[in-house]
N, C-alpha and C. Protein backbone atom coordinates (compact mmCIF):
# COMPACT_ATOMS: atom_id res chain seq x y z
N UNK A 1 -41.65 -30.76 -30.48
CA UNK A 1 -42.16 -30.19 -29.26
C UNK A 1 -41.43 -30.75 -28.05
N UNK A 2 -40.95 -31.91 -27.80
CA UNK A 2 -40.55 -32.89 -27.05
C UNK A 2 -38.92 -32.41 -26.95
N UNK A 3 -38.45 -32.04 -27.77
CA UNK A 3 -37.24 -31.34 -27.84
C UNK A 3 -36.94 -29.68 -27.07
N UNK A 4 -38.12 -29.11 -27.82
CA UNK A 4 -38.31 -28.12 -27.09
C UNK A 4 -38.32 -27.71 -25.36
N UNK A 5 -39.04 -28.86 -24.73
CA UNK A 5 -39.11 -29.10 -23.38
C UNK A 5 -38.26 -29.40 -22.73
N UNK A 6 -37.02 -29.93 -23.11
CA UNK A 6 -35.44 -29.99 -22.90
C UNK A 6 -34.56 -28.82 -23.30
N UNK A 7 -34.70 -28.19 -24.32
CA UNK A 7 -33.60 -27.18 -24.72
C UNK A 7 -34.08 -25.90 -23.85
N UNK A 8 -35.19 -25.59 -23.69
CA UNK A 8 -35.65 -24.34 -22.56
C UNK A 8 -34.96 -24.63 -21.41
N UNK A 9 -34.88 -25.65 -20.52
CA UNK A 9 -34.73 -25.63 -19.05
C UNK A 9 -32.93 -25.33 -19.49
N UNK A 10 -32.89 -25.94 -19.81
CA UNK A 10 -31.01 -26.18 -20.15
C UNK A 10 -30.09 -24.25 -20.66
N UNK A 11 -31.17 -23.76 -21.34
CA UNK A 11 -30.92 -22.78 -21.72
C UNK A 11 -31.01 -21.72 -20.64
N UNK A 12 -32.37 -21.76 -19.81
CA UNK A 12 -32.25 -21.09 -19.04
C UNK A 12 -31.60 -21.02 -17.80
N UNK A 13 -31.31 -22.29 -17.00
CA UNK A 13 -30.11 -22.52 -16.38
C UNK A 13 -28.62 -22.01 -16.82
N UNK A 14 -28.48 -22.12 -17.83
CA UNK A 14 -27.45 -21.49 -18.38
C UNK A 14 -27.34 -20.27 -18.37
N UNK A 15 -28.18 -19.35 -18.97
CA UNK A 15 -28.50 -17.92 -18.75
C UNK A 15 -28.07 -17.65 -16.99
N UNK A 16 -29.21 -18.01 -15.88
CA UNK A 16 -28.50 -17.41 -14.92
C UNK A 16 -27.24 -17.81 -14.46
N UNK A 17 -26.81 -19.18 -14.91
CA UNK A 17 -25.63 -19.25 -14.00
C UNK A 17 -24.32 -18.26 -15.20
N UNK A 18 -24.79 -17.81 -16.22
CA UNK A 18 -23.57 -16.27 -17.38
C UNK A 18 -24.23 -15.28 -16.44
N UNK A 19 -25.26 -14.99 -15.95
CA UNK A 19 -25.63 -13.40 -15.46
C UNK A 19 -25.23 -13.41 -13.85
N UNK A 20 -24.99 -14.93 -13.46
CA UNK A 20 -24.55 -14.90 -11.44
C UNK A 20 -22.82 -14.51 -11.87
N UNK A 21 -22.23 -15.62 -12.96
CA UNK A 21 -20.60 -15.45 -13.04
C UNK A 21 -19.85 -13.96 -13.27
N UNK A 22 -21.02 -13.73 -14.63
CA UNK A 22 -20.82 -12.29 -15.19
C UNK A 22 -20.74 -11.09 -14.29
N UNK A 23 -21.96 -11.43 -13.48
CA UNK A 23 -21.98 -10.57 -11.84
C UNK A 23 -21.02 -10.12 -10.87
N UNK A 24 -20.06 -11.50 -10.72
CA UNK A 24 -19.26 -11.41 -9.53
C UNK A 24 -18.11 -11.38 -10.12
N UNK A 25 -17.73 -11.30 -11.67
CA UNK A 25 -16.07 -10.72 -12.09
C UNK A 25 -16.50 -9.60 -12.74
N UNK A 26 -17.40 -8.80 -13.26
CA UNK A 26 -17.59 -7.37 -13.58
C UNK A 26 -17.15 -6.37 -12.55
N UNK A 27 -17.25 -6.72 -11.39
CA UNK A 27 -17.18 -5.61 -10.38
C UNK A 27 -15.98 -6.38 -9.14
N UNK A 28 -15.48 -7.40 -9.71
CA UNK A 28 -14.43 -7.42 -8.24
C UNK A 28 -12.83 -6.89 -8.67
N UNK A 29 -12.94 -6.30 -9.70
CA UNK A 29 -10.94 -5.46 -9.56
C UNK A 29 -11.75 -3.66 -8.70
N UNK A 30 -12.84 -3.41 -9.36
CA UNK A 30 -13.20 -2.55 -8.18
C UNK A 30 -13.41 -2.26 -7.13
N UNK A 31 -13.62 -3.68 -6.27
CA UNK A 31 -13.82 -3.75 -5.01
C UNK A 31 -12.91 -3.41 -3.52
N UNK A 32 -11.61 -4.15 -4.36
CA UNK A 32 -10.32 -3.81 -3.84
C UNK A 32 -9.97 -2.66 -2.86
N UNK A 33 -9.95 -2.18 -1.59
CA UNK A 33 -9.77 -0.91 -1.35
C UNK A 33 -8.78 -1.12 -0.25
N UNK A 34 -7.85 0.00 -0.03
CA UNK A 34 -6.10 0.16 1.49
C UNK A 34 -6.96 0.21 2.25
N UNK A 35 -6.87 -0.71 3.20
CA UNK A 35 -6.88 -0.41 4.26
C UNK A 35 -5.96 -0.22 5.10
N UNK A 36 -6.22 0.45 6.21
CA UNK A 36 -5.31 1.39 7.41
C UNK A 36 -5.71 1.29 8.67
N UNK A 37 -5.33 0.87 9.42
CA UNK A 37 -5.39 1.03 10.96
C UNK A 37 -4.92 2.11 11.61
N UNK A 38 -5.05 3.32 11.46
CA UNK A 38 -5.30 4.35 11.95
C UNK A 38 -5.22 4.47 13.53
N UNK A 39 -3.84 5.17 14.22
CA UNK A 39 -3.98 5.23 15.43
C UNK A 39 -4.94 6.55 15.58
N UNK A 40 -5.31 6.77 16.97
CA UNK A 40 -6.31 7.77 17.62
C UNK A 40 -5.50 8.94 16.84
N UNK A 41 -6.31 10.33 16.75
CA UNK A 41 -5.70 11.37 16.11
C UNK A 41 -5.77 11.12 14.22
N UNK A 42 -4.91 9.96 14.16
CA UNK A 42 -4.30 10.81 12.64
C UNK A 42 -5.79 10.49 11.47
N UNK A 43 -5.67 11.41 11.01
CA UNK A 43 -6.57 11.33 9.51
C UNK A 43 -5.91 11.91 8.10
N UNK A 44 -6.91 11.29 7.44
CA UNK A 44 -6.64 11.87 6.28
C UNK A 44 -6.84 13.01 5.22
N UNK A 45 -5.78 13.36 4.83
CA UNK A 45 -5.74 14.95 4.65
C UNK A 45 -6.53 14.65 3.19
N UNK A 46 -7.97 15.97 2.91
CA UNK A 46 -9.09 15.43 1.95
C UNK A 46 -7.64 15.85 1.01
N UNK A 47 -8.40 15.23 -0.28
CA UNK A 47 -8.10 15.82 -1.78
C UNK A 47 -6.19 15.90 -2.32
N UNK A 48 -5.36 15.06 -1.60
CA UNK A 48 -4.32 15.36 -1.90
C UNK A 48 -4.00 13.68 -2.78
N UNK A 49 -2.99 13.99 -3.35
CA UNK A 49 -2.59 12.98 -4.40
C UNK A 49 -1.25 12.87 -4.20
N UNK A 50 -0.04 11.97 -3.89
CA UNK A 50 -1.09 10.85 -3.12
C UNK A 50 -1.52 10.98 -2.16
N UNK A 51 -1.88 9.98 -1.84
CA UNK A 51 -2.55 9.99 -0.42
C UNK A 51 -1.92 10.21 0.83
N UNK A 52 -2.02 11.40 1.57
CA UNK A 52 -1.77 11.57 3.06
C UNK A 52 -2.24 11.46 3.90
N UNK A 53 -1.52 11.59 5.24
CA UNK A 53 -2.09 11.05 6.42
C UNK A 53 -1.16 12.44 7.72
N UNK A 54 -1.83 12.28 8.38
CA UNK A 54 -1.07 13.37 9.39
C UNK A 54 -1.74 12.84 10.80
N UNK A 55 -1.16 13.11 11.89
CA UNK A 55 -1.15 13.12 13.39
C UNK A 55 -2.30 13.85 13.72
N UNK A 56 -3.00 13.95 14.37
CA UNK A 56 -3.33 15.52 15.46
C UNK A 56 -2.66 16.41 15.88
N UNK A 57 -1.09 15.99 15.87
CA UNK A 57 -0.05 17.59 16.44
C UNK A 57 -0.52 18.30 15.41
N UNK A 58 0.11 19.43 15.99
CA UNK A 58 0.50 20.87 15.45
C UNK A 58 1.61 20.33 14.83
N UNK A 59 1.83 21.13 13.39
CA UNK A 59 3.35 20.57 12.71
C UNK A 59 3.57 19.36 12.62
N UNK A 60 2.77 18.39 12.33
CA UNK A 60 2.85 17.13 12.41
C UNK A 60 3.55 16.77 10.82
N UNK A 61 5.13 15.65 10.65
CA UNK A 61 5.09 14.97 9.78
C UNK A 61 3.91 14.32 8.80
N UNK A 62 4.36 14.37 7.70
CA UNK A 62 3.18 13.51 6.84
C UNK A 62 3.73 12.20 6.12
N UNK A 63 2.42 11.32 6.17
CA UNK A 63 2.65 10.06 5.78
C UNK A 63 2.60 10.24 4.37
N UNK A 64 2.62 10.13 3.04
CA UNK A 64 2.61 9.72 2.23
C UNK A 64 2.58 8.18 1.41
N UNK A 65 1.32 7.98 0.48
CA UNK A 65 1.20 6.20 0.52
C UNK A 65 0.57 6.61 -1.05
N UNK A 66 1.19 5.71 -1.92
CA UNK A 66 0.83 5.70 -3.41
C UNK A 66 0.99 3.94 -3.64
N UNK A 67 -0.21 4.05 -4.13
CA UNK A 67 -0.39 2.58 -5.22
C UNK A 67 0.59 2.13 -6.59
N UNK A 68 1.69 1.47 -6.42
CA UNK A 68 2.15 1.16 -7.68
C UNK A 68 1.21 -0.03 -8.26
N UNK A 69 2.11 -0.46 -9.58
CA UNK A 69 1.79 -1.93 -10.17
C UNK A 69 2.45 -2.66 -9.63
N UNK A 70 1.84 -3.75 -9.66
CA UNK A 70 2.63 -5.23 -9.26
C UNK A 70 4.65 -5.05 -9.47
N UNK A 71 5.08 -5.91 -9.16
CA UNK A 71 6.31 -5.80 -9.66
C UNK A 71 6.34 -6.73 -10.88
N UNK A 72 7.55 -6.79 -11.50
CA UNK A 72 7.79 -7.76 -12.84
C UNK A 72 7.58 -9.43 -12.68
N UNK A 73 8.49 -9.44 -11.59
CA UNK A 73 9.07 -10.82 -10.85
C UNK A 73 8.48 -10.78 -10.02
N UNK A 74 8.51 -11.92 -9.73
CA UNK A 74 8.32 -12.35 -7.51
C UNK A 74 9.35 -12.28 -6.88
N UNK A 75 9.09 -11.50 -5.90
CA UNK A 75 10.43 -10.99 -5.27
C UNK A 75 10.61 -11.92 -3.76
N UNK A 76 11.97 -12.69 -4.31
CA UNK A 76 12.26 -13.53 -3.06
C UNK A 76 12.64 -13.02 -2.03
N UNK A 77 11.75 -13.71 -1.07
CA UNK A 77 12.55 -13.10 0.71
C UNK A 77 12.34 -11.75 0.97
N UNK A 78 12.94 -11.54 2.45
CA UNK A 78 13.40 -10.03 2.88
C UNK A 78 13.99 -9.13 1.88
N UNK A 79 15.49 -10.35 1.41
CA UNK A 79 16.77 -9.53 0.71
C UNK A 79 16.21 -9.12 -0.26
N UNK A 80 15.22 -9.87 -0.86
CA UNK A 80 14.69 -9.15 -2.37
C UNK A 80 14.14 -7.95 -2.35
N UNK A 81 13.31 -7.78 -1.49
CA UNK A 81 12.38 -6.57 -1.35
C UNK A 81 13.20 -5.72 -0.56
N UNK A 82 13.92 -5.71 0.26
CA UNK A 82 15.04 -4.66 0.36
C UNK A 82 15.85 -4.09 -1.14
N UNK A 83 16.18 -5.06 -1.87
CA UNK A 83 16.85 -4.21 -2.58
C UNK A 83 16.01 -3.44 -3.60
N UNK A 84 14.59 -4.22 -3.92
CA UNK A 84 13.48 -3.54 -4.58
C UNK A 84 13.04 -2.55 -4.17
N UNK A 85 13.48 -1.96 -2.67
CA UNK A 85 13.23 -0.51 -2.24
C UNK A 85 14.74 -0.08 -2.79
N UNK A 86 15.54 -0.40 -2.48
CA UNK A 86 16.53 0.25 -2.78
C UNK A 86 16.62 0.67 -4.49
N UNK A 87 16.28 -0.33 -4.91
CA UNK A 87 15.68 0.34 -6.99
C UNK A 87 15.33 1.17 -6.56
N UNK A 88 14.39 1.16 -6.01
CA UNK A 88 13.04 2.13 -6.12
C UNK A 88 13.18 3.40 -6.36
N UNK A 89 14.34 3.67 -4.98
CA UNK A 89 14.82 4.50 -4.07
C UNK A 89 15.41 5.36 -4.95
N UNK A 90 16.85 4.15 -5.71
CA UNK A 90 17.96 5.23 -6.45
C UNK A 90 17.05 5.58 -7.62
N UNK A 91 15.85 4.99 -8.07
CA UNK A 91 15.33 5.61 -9.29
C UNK A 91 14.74 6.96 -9.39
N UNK A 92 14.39 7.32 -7.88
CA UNK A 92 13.92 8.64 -7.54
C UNK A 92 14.38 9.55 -8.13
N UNK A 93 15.97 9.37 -8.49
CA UNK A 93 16.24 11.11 -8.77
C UNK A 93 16.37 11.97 -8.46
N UNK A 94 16.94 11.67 -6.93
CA UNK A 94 16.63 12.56 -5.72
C UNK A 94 17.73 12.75 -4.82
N UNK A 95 17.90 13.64 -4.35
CA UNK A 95 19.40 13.66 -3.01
C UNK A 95 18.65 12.56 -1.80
N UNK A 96 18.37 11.45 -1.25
CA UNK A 96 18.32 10.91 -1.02
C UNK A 96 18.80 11.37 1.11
N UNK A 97 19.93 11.48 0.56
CA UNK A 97 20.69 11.98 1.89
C UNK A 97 21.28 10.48 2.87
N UNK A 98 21.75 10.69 3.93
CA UNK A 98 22.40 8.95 4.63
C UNK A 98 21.62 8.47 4.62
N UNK A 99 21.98 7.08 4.62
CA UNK A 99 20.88 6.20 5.33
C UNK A 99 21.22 5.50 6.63
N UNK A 100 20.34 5.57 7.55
CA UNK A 100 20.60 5.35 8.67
C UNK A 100 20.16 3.87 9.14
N UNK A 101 19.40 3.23 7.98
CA UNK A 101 19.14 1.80 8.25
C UNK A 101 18.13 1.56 6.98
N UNK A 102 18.35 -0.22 7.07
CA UNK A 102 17.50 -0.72 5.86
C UNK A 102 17.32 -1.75 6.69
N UNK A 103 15.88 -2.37 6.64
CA UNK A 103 15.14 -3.15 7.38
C UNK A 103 14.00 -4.04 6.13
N UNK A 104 13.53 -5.04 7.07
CA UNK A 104 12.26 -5.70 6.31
C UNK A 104 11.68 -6.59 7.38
N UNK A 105 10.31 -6.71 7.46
CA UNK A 105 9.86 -7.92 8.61
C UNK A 105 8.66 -8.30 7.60
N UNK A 106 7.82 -9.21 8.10
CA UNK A 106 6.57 -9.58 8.16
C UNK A 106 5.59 -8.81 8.38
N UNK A 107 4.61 -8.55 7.32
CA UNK A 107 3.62 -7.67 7.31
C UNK A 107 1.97 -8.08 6.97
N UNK A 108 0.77 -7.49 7.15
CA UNK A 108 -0.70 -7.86 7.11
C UNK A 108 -0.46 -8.31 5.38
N UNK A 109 0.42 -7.79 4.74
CA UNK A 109 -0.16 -7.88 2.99
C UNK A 109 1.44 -8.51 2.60
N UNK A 110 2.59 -8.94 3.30
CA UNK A 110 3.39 -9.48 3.06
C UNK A 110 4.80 -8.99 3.81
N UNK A 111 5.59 -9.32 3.02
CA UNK A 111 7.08 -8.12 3.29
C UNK A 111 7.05 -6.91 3.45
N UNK A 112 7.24 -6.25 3.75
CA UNK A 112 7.53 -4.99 4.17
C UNK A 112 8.79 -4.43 4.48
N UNK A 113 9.58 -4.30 3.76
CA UNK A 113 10.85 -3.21 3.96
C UNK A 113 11.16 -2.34 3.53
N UNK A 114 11.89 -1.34 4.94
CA UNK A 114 12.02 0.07 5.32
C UNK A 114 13.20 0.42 5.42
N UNK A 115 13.17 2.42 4.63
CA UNK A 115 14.72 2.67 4.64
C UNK A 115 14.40 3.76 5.52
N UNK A 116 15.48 4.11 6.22
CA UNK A 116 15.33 5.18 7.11
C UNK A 116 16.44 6.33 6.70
N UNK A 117 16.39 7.50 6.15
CA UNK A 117 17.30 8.31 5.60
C UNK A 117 17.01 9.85 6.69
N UNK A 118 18.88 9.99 6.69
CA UNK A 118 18.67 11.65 7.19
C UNK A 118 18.83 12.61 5.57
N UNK A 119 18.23 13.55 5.55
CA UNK A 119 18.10 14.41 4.89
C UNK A 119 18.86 15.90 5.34
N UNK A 120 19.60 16.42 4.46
CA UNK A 120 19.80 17.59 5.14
C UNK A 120 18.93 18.91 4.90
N UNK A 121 17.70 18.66 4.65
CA UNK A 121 16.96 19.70 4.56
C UNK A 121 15.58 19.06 4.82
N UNK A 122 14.96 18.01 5.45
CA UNK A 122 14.14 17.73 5.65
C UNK A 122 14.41 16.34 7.16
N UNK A 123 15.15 16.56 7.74
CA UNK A 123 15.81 16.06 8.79
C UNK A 123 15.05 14.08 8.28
N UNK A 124 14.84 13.58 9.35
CA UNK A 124 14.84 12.05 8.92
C UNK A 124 13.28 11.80 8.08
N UNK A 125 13.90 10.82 7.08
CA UNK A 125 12.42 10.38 6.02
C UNK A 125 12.64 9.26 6.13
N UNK A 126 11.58 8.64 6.25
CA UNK A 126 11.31 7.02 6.47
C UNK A 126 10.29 6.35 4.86
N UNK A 127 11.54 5.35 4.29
CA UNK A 127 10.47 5.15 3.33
C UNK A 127 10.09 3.32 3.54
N UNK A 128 8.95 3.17 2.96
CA UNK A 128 8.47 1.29 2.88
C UNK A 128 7.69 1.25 1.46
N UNK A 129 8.35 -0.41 1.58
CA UNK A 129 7.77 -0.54 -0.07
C UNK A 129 7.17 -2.39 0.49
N UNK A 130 6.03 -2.70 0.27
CA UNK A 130 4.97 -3.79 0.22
C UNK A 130 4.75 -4.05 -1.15
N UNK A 131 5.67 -5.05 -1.37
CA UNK A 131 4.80 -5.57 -3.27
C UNK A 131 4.04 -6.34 -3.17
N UNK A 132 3.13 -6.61 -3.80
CA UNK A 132 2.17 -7.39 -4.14
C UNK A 132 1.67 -7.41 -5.36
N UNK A 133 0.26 -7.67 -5.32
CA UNK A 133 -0.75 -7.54 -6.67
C UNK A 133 -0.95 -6.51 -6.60
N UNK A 134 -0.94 -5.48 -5.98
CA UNK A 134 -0.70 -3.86 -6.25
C UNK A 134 0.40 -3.91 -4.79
N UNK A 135 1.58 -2.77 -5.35
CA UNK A 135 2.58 -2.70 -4.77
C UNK A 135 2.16 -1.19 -3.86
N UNK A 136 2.54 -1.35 -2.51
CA UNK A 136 2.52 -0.57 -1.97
C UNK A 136 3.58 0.49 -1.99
N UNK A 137 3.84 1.59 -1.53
CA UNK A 137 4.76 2.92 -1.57
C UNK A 137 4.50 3.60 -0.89
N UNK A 138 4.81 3.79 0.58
CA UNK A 138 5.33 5.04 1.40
C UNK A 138 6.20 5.93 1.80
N UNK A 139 6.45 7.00 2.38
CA UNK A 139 7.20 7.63 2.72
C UNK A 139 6.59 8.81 4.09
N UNK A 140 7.37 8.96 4.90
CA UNK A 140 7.40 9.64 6.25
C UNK A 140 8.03 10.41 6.17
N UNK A 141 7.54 11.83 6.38
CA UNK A 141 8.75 12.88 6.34
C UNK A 141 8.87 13.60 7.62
N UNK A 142 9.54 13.95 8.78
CA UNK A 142 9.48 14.22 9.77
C UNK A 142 8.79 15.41 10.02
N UNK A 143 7.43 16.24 11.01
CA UNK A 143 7.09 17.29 10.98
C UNK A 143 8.46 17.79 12.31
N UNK A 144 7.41 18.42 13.53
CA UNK A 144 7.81 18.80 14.34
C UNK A 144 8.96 17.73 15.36
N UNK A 145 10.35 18.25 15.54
CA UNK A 145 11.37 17.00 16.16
C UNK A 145 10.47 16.65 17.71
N UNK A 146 10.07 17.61 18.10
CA UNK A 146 9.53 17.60 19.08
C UNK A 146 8.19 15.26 19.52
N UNK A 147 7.72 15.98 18.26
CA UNK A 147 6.80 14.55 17.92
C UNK A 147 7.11 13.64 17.02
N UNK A 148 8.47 13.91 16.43
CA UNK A 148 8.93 13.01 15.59
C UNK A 148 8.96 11.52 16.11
N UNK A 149 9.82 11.26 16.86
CA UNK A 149 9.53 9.95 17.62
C UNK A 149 8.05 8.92 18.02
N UNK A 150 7.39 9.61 18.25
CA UNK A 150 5.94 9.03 18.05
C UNK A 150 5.35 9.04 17.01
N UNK A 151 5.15 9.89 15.93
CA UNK A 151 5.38 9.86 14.55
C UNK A 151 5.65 8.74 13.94
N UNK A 152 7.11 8.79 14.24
CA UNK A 152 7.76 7.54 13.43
C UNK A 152 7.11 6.29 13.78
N UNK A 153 7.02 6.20 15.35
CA UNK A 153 6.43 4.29 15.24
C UNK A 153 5.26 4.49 14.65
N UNK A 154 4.39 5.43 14.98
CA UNK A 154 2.62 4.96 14.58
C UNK A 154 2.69 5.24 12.94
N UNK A 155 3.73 5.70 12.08
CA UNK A 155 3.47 5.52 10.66
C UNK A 155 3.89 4.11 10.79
N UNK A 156 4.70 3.67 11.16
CA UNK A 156 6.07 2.20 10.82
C UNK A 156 4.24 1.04 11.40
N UNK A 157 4.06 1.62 12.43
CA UNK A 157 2.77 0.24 12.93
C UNK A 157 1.32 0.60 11.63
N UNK A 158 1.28 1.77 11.54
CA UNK A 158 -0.02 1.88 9.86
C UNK A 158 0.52 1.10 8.95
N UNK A 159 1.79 1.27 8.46
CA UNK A 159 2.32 0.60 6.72
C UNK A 159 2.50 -1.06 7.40
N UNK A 160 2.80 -1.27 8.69
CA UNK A 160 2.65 -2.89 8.94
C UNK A 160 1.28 -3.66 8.99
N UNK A 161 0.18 -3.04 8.88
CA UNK A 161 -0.73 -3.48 9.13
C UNK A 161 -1.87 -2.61 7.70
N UNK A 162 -0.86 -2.26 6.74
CA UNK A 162 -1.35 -2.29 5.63
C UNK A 162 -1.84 -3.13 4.98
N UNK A 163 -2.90 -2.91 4.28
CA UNK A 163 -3.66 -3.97 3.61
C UNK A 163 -4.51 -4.03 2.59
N UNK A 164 -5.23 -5.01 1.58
CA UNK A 164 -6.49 -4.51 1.21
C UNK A 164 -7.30 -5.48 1.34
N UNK A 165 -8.87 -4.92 1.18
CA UNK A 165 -10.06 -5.68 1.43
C UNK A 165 -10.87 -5.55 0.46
C-alpha cells in the first residue's frame, strides 16, 4: 500500500508533463506561416498556386513566391546564395534572357539575393531566393512600364522583409 502512495504521484506527474510536451511538438511544424509586409494597395490574388501578389494598378506586374525545401548545405555568405540563385536559375529550363544584375544584402529571414533579367518577351523579371529551413522563391514579372518602377522597389522591400512566424 505504502508503495502504492509513491508510484501514483510519480506516474501522474509524468502523464501531464507526456500530454504538455506531446502538446507543443504535435502542432508546431504547422504553425509556421510567410509573412509579408504588404505595401498599401497590393493583395493577394485568391486561389492561385503559387502564391501571388499584385499592386492596385491597372495592369499591374505580379509577384510570384513559392516555398522550397531547405537547401542540402549551408550556404556560406552573400557569394553562396548568389550562386544558389544562379543554380536555381539555370535549372529552370528557361530562356532566361540578360541579366542586368546579381545582388544579395541582409534580410528579416537571412540572405537574400536578387537577379534582375531583361526578357525579350516579358520585358524585365526580377528573381530572389532566401534559404533557410524552408527556402524562399520569388519572381517579379513586369506589368504595365508605366508602374514598373514602383513595382519593382515595393516587391524588392516585400521579399526583404520576408519572413515566418
Amino acid at each position: 500500500m505504502r508503495i502504492l502512495w509513491i508510484i501514483l504521484p510519480i506516474l501522474a506527474v509524468g502523464a501531464v508533463v507526456f500530454l504538455i510536451y506531446s502538446h507543443r511538438t504535435a502542432f508546431r511544424p504547422g504553425t509556421r506561416a510567410l509573412v509579408l509586409d504588404l505595401p498599401t494597395g497590393w493583395y493577394e490574388v485568391p486561389g492561385e498556386s503559387p502564391r501571388a501578389f499584385r499592386s492596385g494598378n491597372p495592369d499591374s506586374g505580379i509577384l510570384q513566391i513559392s516555398l522550397l525545401p531547405p537547401p542540402d548545405r549551408e550556404i556560406p555568405g552573400n557569394a553562396g546564395v548568389e550562386e544558389q540563385l544562379e543554380r536555381l536559375l539555370d535549372g529552370l529550363d528557361m530562356e532566361l534572357g540578360e541579366r542586368l544584375s546579381l545582388t544579395s544584402e541582409k534580410a528579416r529571414s537571412g540572405i537574400v539575393a536578387t537577379a534582375l533579367y531583361k526578357r525579350p518577351k516579358h520585358g524585365l523579371v526580377q528573381y530572389w531566393l532566401i534559404p533557410g529551413e524552408v527556402t524562399i522563391f520569388a519572381t517579379y514579372t513586369m506589368g504595365n512600364p508605366g508602374n514598373a518602377t514602383a513595382e519593382f522597389a515595393q516587391a524588392a522591400k516585400i521579399m526583404k522583409t520576408a519572413g515566418f512566424q
